[in-house]
C-alpha atoms as a PDB file:
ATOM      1  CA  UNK A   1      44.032 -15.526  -5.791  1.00  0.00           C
ATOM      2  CA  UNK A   2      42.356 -18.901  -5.669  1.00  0.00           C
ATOM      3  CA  UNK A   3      39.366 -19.607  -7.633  1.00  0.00           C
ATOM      4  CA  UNK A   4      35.630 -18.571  -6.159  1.00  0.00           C
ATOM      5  CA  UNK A   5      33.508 -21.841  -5.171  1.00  0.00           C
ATOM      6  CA  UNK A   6      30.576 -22.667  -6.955  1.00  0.00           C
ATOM      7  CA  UNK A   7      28.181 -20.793  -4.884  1.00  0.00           C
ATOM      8  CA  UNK A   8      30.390 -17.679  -4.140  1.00  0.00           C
ATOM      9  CA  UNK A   9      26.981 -15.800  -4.766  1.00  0.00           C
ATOM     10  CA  UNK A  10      26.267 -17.092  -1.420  1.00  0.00           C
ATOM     11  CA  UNK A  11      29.199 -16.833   0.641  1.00  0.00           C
ATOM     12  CA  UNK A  12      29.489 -12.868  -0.619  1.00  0.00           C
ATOM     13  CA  UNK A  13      26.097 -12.656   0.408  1.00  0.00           C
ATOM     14  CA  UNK A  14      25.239 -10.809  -3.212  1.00  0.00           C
ATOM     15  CA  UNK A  15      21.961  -8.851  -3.024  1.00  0.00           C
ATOM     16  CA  UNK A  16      19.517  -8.212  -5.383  1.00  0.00           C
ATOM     17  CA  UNK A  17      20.587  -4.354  -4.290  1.00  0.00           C
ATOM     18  CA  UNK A  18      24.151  -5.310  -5.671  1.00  0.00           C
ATOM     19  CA  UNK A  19      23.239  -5.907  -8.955  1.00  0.00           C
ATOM     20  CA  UNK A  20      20.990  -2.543  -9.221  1.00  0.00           C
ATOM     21  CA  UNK A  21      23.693  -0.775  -8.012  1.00  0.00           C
ATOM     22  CA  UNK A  22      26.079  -2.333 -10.565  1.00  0.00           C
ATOM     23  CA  UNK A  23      23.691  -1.544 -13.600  1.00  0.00           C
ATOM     24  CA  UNK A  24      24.029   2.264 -12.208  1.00  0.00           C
ATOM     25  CA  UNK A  25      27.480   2.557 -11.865  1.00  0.00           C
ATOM     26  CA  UNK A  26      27.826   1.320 -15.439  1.00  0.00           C
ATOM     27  CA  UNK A  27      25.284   3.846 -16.859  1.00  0.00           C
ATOM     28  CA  UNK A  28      26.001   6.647 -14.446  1.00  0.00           C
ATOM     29  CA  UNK A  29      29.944   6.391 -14.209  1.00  0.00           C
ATOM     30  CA  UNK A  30      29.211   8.283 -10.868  1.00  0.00           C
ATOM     31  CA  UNK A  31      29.095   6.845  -6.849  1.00  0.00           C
ATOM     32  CA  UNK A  32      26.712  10.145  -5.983  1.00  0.00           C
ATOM     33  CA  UNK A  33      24.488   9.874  -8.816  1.00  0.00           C
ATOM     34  CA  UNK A  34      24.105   5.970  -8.878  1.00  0.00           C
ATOM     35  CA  UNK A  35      23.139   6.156  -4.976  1.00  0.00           C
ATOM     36  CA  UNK A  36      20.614   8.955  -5.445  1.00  0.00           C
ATOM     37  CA  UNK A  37      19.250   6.919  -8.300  1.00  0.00           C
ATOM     38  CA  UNK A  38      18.906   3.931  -5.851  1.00  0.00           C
ATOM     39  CA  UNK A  39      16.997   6.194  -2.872  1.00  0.00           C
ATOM     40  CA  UNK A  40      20.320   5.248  -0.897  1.00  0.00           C
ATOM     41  CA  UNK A  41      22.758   7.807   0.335  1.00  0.00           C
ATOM     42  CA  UNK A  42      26.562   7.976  -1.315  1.00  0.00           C
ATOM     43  CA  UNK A  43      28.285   6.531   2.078  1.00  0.00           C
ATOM     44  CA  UNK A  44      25.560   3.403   2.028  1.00  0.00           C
ATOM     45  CA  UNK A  45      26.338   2.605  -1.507  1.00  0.00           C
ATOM     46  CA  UNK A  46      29.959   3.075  -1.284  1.00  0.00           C
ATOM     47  CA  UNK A  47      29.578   0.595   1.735  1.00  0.00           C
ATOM     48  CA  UNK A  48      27.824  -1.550   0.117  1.00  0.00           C
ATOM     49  CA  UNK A  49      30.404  -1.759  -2.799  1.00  0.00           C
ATOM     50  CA  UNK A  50      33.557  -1.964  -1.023  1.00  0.00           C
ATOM     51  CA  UNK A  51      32.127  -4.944   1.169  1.00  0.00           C
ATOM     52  CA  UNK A  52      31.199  -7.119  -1.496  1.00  0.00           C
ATOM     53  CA  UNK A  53      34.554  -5.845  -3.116  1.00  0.00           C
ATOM     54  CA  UNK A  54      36.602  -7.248  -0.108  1.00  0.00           C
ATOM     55  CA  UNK A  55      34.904 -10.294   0.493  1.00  0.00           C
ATOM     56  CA  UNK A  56      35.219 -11.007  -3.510  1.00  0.00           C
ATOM     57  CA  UNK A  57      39.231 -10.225  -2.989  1.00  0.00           C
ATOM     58  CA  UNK A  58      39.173  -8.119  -5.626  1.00  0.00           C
ATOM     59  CA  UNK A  59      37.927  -4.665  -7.030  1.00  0.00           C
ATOM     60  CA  UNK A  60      35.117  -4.581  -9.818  1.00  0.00           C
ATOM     61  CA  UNK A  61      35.361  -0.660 -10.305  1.00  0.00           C
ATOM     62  CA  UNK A  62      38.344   1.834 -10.994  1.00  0.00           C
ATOM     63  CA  UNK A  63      37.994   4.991  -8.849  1.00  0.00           C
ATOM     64  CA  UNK A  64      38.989   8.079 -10.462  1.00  0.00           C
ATOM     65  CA  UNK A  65      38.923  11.944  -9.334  1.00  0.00           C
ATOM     66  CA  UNK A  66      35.985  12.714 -11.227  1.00  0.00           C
ATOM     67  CA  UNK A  67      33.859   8.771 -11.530  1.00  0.00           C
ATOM     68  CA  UNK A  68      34.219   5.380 -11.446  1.00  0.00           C
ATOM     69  CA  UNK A  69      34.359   2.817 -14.153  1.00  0.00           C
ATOM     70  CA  UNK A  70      33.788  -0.731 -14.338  1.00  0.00           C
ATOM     71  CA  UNK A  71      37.262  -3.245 -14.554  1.00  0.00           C
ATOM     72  CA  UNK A  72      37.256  -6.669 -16.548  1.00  0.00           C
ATOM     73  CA  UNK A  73      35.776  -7.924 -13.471  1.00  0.00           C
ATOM     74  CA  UNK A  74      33.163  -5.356 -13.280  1.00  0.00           C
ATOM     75  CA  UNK A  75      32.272  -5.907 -17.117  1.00  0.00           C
ATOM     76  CA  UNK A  76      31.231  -9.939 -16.116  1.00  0.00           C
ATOM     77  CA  UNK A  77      29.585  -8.884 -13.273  1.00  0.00           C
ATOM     78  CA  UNK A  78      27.388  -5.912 -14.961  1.00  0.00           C
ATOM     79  CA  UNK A  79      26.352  -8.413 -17.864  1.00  0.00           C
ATOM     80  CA  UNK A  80      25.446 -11.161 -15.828  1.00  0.00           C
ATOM     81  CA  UNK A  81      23.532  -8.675 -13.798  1.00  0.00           C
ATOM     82  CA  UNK A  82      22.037  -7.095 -16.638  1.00  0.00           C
ATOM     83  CA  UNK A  83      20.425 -10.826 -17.501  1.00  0.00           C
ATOM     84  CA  UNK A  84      19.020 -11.428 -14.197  1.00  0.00           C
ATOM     85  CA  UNK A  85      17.649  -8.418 -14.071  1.00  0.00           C
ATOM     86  CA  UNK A  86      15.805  -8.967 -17.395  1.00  0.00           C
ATOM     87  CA  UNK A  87      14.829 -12.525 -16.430  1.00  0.00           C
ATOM     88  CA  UNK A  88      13.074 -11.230 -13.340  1.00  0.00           C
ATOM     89  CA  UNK A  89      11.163  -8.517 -15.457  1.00  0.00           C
ATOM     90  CA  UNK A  90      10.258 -11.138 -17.865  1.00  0.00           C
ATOM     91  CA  UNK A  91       9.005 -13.481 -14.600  1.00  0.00           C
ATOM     92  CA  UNK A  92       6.960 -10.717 -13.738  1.00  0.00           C
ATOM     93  CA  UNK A  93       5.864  -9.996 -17.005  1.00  0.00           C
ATOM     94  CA  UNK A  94       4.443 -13.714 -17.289  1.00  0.00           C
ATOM     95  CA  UNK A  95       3.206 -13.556 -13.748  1.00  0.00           C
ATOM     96  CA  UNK A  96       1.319 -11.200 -14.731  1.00  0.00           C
ATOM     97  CA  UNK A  97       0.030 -12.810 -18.165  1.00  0.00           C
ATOM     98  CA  UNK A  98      -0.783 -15.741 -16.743  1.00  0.00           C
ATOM     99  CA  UNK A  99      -2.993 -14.496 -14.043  1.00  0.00           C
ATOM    100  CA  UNK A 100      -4.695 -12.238 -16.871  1.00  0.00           C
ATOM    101  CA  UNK A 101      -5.311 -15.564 -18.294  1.00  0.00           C
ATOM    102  CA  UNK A 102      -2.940 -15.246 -21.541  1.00  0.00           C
ATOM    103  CA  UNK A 103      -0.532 -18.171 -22.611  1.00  0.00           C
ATOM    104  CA  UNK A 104       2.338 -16.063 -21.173  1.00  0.00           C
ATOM    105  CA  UNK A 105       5.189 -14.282 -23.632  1.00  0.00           C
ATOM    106  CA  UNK A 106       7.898 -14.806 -25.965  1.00  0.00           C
ATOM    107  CA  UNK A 107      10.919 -12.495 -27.206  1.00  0.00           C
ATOM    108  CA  UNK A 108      12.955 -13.630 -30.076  1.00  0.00           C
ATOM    109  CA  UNK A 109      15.921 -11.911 -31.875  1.00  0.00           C
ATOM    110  CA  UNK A 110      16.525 -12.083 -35.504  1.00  0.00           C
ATOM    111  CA  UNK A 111      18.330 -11.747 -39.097  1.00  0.00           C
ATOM    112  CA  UNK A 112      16.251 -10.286 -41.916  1.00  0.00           C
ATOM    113  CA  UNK A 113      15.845 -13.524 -43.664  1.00  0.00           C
ATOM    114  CA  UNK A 114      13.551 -15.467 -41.399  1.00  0.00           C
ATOM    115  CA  UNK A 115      11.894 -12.775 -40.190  1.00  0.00           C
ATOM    116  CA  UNK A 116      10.234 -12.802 -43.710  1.00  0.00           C
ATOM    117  CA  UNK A 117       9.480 -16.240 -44.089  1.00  0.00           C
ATOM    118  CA  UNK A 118      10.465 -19.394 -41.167  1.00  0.00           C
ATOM    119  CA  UNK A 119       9.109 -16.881 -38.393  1.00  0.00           C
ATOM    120  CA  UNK A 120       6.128 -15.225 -39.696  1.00  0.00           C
ATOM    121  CA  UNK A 121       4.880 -18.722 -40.334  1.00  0.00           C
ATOM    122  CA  UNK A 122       5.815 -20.095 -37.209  1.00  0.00           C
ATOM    123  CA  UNK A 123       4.291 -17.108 -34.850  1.00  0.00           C
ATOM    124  CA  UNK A 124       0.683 -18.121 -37.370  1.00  0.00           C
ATOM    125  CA  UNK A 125       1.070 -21.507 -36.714  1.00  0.00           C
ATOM    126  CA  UNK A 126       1.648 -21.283 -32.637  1.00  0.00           C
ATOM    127  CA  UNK A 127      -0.981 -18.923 -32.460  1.00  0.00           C
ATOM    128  CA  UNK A 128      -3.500 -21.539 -33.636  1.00  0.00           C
ATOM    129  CA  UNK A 129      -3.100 -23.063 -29.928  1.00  0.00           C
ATOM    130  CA  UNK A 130      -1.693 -20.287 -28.262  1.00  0.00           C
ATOM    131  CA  UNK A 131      -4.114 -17.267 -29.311  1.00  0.00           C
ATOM    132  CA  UNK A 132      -3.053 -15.463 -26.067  1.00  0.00           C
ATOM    133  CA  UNK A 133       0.754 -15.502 -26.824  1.00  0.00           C
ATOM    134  CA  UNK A 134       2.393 -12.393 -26.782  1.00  0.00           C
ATOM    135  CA  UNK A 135       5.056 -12.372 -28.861  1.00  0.00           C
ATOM    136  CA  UNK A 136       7.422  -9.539 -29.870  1.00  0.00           C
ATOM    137  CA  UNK A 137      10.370  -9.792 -32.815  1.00  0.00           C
ATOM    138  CA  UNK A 138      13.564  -7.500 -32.980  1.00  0.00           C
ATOM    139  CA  UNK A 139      15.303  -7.428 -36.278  1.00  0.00           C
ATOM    140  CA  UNK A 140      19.171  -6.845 -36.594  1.00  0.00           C
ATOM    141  CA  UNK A 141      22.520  -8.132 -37.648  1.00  0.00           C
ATOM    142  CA  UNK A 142      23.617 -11.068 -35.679  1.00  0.00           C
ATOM    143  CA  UNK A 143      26.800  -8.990 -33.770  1.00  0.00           C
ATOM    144  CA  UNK A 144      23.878  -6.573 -32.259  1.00  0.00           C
ATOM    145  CA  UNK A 145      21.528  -9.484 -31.490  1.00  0.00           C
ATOM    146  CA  UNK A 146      23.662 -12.002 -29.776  1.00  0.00           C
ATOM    147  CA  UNK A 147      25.178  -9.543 -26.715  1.00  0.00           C
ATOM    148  CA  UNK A 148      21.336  -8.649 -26.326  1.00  0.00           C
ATOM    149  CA  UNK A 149      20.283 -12.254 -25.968  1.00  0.00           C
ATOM    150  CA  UNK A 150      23.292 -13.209 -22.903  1.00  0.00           C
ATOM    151  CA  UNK A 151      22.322  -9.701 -21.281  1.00  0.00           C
ATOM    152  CA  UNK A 152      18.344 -11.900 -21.189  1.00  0.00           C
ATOM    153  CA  UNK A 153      16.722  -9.369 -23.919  1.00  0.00           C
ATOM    154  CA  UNK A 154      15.280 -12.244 -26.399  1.00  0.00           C
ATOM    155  CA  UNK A 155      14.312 -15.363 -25.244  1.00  0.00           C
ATOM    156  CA  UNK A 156      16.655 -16.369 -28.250  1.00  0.00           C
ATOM    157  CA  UNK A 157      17.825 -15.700 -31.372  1.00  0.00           C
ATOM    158  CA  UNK A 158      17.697 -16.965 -34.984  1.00  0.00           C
ATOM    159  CA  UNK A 159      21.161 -15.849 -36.045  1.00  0.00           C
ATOM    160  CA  UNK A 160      24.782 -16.728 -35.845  1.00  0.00           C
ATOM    161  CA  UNK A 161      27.093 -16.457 -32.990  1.00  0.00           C
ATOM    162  CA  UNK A 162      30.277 -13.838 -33.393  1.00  0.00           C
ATOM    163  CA  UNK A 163      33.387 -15.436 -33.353  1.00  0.00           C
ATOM    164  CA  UNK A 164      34.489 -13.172 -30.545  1.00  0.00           C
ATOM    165  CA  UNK A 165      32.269 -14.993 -28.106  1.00  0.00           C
ATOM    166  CA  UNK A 166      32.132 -17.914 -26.468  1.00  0.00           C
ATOM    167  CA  UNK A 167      30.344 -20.895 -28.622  1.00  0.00           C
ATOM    168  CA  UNK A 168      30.297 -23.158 -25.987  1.00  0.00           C
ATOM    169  CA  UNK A 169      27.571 -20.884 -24.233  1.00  0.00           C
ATOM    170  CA  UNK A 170      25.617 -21.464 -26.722  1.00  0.00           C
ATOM    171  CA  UNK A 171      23.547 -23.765 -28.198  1.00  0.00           C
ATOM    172  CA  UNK A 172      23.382 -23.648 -32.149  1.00  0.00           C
ATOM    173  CA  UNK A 173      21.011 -25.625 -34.458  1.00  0.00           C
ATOM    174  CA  UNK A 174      21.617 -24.147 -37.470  1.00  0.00           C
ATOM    175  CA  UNK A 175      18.619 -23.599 -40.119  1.00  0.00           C
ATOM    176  CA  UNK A 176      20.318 -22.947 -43.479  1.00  0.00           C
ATOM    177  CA  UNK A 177      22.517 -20.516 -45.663  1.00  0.00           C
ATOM    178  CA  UNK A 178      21.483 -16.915 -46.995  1.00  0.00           C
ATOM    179  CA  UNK A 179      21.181 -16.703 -50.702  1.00  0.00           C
ATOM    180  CA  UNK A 180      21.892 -12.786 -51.818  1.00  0.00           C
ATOM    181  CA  UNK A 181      20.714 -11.583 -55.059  1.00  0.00           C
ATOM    182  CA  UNK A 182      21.584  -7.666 -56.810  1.00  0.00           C
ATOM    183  CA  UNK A 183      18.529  -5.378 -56.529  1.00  0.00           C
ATOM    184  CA  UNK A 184      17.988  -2.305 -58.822  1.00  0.00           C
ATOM    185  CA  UNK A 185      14.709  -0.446 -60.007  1.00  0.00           C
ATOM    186  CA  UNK A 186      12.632  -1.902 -63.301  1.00  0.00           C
ATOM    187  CA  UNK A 187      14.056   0.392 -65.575  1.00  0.00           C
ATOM    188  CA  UNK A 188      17.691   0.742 -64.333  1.00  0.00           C
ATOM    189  CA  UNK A 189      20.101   0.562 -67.460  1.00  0.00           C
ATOM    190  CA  UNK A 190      21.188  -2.686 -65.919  1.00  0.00           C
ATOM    191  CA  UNK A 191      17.893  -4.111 -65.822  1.00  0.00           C
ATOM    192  CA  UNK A 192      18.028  -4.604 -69.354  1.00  0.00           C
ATOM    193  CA  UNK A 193      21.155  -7.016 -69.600  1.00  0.00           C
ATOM    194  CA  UNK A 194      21.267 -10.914 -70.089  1.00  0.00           C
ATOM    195  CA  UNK A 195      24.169 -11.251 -67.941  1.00  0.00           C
ATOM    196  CA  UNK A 196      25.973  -9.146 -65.980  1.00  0.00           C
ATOM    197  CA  UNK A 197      29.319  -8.823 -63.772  1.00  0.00           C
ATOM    198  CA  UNK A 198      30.988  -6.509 -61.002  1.00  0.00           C
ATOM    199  CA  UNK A 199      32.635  -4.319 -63.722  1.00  0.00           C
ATOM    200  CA  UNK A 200      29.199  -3.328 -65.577  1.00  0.00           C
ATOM    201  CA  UNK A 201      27.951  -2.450 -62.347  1.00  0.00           C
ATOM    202  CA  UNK A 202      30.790  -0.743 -60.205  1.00  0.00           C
ATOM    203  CA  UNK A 203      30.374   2.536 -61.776  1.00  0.00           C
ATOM    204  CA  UNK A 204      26.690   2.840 -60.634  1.00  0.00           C
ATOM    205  CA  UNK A 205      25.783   4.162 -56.897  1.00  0.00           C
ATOM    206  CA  UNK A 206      24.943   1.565 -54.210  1.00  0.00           C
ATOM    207  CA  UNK A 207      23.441   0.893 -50.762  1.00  0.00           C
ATOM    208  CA  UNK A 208      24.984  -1.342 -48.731  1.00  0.00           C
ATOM    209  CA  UNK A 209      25.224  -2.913 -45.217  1.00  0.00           C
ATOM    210  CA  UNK A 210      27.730  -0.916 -42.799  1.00  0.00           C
ATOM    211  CA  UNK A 211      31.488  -2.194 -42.884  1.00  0.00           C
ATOM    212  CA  UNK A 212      31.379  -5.168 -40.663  1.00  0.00           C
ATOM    213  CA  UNK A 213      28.124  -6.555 -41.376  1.00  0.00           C
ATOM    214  CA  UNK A 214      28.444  -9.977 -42.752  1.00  0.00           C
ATOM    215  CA  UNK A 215      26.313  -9.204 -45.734  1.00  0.00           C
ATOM    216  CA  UNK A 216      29.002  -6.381 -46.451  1.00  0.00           C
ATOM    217  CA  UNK A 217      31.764  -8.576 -46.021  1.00  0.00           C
ATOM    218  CA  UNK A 218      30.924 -10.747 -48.405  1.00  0.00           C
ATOM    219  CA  UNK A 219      30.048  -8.123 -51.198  1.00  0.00           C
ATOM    220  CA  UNK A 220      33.300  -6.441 -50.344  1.00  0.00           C
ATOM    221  CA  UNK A 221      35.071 -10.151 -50.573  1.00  0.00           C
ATOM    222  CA  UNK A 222      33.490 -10.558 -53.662  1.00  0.00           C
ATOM    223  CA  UNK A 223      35.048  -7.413 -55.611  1.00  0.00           C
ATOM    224  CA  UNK A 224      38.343  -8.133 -54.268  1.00  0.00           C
ATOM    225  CA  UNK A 225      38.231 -11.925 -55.522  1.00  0.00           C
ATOM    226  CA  UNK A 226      37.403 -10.803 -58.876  1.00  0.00           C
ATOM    227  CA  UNK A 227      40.108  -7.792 -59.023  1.00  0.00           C
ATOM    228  CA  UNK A 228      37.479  -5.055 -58.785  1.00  0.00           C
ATOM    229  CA  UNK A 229      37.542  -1.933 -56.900  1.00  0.00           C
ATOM    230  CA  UNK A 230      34.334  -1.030 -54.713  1.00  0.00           C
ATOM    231  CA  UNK A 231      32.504   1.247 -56.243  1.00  0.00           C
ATOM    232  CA  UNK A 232      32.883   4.798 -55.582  1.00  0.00           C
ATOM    233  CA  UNK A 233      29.945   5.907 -54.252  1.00  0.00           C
ATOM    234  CA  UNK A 234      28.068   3.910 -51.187  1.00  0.00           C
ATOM    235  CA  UNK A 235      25.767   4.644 -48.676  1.00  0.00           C
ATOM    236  CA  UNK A 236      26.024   2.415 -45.608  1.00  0.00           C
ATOM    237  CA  UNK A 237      22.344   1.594 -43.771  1.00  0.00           C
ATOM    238  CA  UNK A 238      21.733  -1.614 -42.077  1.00  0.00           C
ATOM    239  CA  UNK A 239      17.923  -0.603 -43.424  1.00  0.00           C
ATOM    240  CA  UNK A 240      16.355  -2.736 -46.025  1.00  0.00           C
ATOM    241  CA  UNK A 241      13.601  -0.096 -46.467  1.00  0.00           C
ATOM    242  CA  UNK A 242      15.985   3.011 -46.753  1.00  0.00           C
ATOM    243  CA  UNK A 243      17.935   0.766 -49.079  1.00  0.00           C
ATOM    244  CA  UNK A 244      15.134   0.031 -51.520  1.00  0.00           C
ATOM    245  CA  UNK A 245      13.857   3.571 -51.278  1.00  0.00           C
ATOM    246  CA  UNK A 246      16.881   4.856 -52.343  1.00  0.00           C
ATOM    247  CA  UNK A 247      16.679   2.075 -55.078  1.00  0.00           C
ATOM    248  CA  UNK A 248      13.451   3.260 -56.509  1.00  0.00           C
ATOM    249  CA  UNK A 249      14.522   6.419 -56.812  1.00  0.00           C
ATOM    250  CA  UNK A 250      17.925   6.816 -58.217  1.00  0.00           C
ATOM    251  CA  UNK A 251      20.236   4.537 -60.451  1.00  0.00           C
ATOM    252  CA  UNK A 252      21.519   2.873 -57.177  1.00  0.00           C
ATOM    253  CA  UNK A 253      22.073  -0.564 -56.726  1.00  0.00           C
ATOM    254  CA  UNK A 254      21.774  -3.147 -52.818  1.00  0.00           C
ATOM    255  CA  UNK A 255      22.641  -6.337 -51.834  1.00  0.00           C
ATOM    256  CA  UNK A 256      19.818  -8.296 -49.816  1.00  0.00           C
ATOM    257  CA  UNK A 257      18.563 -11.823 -48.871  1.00  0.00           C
ATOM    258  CA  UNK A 258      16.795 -13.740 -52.166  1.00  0.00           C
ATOM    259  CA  UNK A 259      13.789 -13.721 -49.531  1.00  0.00           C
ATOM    260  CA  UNK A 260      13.375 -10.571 -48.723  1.00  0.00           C
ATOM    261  CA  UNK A 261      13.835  -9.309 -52.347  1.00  0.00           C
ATOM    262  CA  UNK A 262      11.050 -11.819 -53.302  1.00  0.00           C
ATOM    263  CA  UNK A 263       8.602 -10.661 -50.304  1.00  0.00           C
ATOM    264  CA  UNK A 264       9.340  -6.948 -51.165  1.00  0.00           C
ATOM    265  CA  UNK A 265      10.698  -6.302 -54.303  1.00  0.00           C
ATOM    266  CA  UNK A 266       7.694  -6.584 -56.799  1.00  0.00           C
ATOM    267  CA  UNK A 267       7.937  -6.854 -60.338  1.00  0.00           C
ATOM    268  CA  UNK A 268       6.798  -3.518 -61.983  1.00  0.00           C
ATOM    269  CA  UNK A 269       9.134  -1.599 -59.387  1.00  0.00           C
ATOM    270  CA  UNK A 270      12.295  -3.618 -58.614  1.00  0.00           C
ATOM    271  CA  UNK A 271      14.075  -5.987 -60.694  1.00  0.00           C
ATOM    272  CA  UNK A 272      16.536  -9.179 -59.355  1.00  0.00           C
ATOM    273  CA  UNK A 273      19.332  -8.977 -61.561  1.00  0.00           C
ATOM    274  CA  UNK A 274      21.046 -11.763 -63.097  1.00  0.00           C
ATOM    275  CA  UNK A 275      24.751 -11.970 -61.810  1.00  0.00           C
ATOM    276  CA  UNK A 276      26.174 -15.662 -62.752  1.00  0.00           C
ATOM    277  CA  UNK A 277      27.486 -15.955 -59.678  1.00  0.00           C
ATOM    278  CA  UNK A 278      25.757 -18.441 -56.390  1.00  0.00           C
ATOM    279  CA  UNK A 279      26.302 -15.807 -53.755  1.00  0.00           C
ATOM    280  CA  UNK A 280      25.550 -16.435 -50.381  1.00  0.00           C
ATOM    281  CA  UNK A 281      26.816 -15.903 -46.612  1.00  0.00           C
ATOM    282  CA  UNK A 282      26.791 -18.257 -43.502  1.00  0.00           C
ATOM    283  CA  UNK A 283      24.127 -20.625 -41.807  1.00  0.00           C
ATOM    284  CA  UNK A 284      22.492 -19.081 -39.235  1.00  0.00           C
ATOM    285  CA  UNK A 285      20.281 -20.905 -36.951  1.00  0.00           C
ATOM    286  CA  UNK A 286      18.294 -20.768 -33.357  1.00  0.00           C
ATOM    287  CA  UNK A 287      20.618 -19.566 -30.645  1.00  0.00           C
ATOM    288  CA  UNK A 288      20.123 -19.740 -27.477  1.00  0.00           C
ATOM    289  CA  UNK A 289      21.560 -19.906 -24.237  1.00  0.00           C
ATOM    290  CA  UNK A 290      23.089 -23.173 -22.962  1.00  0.00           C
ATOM    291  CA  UNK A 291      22.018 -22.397 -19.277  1.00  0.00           C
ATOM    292  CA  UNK A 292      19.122 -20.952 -19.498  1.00  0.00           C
ATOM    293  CA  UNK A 293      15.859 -22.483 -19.600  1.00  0.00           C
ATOM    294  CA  UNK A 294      13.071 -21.848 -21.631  1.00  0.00           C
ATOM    295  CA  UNK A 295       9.783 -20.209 -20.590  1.00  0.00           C
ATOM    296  CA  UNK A 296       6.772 -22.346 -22.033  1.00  0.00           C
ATOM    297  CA  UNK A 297       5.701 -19.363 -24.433  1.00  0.00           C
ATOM    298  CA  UNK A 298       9.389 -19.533 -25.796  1.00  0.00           C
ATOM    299  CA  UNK A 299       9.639 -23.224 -25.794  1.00  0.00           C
ATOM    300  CA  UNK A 300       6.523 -23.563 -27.770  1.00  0.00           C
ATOM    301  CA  UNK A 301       7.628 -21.314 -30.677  1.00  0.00           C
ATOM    302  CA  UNK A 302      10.670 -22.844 -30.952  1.00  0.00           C
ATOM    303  CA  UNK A 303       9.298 -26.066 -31.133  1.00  0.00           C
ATOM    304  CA  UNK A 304       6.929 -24.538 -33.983  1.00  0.00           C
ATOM    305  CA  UNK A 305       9.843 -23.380 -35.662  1.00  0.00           C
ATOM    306  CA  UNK A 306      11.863 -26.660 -35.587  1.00  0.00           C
ATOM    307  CA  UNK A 307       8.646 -28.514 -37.478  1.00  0.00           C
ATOM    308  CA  UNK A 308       8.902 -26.372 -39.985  1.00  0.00           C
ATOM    309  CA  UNK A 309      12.691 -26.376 -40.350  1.00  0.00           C
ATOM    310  CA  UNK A 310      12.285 -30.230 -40.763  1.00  0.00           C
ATOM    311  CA  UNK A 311       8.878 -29.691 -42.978  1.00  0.00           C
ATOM    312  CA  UNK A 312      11.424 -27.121 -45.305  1.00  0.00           C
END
């Protein structure tokens, strides 16, 4: 099969009705049900599919007896189409903002860390000259944030890119390392010590990240490096509230960023404890995408945020 040009988008003659239909088929699994949702009749949409399907030279969708699911092929095509899609609500959306007379809209992705501290400050400071700005903030681990922000979700991203993907899509200036300190109530047993280390505390209950989470990984990197076995009892929540509830109610024992404990962990309830040990896990940074251009709301908070990264 020989390579498709540059501007194969235009040769297939790819509709903006092609990419609804793919975003169907991937939620719907289902040629009758995709059409209907589409207003178009099964036969139209199963026209419409095979045609772009020949002129491609290749199928983007395994048919089976009871559905149809998407191939590798399919996959790239759904994402991709899942991004314009997004941009062109996002157009609209600042279409419609700027004729309202507002400074348009931004949609950023990010860790817990910055969310508490580089952002908050930067979303004040923009708003000094941008009162109008709508801005909206998603917090999650970076493996949930990054898909969202190539499928055009966030504008981008303050986090770090999975090794699974692609850096060179990207571009990556990173901001900084996460320092992570132990958590526990005021009047744990622990909150007493000096000093402490993993043994003292294994035998207490914890709260953790999921499995996976980089956070996690490096907790669970840390036991093994010093011979200890993970504690017995752990509750996994990627939730730093549920976490710290649990905290202040029980003998348990989390893991977070040195920020967040020092934004929400006050004194007379929560207590940092002292483990010898620097812990912390990789730089993250702003992501975003190396071919996609920035709307002037996003470009201005981004801006913001790199004065402050060179102010910090």
């Amino acid at each position: 099969m020989s390579s498709l040009p540059t501007d194969w988008f235009m040769k297939v003659r790819l509709k903006l009705r092609h990419l609804q239909l793919f975003i169907a088929l991937d939620e719907l699994r289902n040629l009758h049900r995709a059409a209907e949702r589409l207003g178009m009749s099964q036969p139209a949409a199963s026209k419409l599919l095979g045609e772009l399907e020949s002129q491609l030279g290749f199928a983007l969708f395994d048919r089976h007896p009871r559905g149809i699911t998407p191939n590798w092929y399919g996959e790239t095509v759904i994402r991709h189409a899942r991004g314009i899609m997004s941009s062109l609500h996002q157009a609209g959306d600042e279409l419609n903002a700027l004729h309202a007379g507002s400074a348009g809209s931004v949609s950023v992705g990010t860790v817990m860390a910055p969310a508490v501290t580089l952002l908050t400050s930067a979303v004040e400071r923009v708003h000094r000259d941008r009162p109008n700005l709508k801005v909206s903030i998603d917090v999650d681990v970076s493996h949930a944030l990054i898909p969202r922000l190539m499928e055009g979700e966030f504008d981008f991203a303050i986090a770090r890119i999975p090794s699974t993907l692609p850096a060179g899509d990207f571009v990556f200036e990173e901001i900084g390392e996460e320092a992570l300190c132990f958590v526990c109530r005021a009047d744990h047993p622990l909150a007493q010590r000096d000093s402490l280390n993993l043994a003292a505390m294994v035998d207490y209950p914890w709260v953790l990240q999921p499995p996976g989470a980089l956070m996690r990984q490096r907790v669970d990197h840390l036991f093994l490096h010093h011979g200890v076995a993970l504690p017995r009892q752990i509750v996994d929540t990627p939730d730093i509230l549920v976490a710290l509830a649990m905290v202040d109610k029980s003998d348990t024992v989390t893991v977070t960023t040195r920020q967040v404990a020092e934004l929400l962990c006050d004194q007379p309830r929560f207590r940092i404890l002292p483990f010898p040990e620097a812990l912390s896990v990789q730089p993250y940074g702003l992501v975003s995408l190396r071919e996609q251009r920035l709307s002037p709301g996003a470009a201005a908070l981004m801006s913001t945020l790199r004065e402050l990264i060179r102010e910090r």
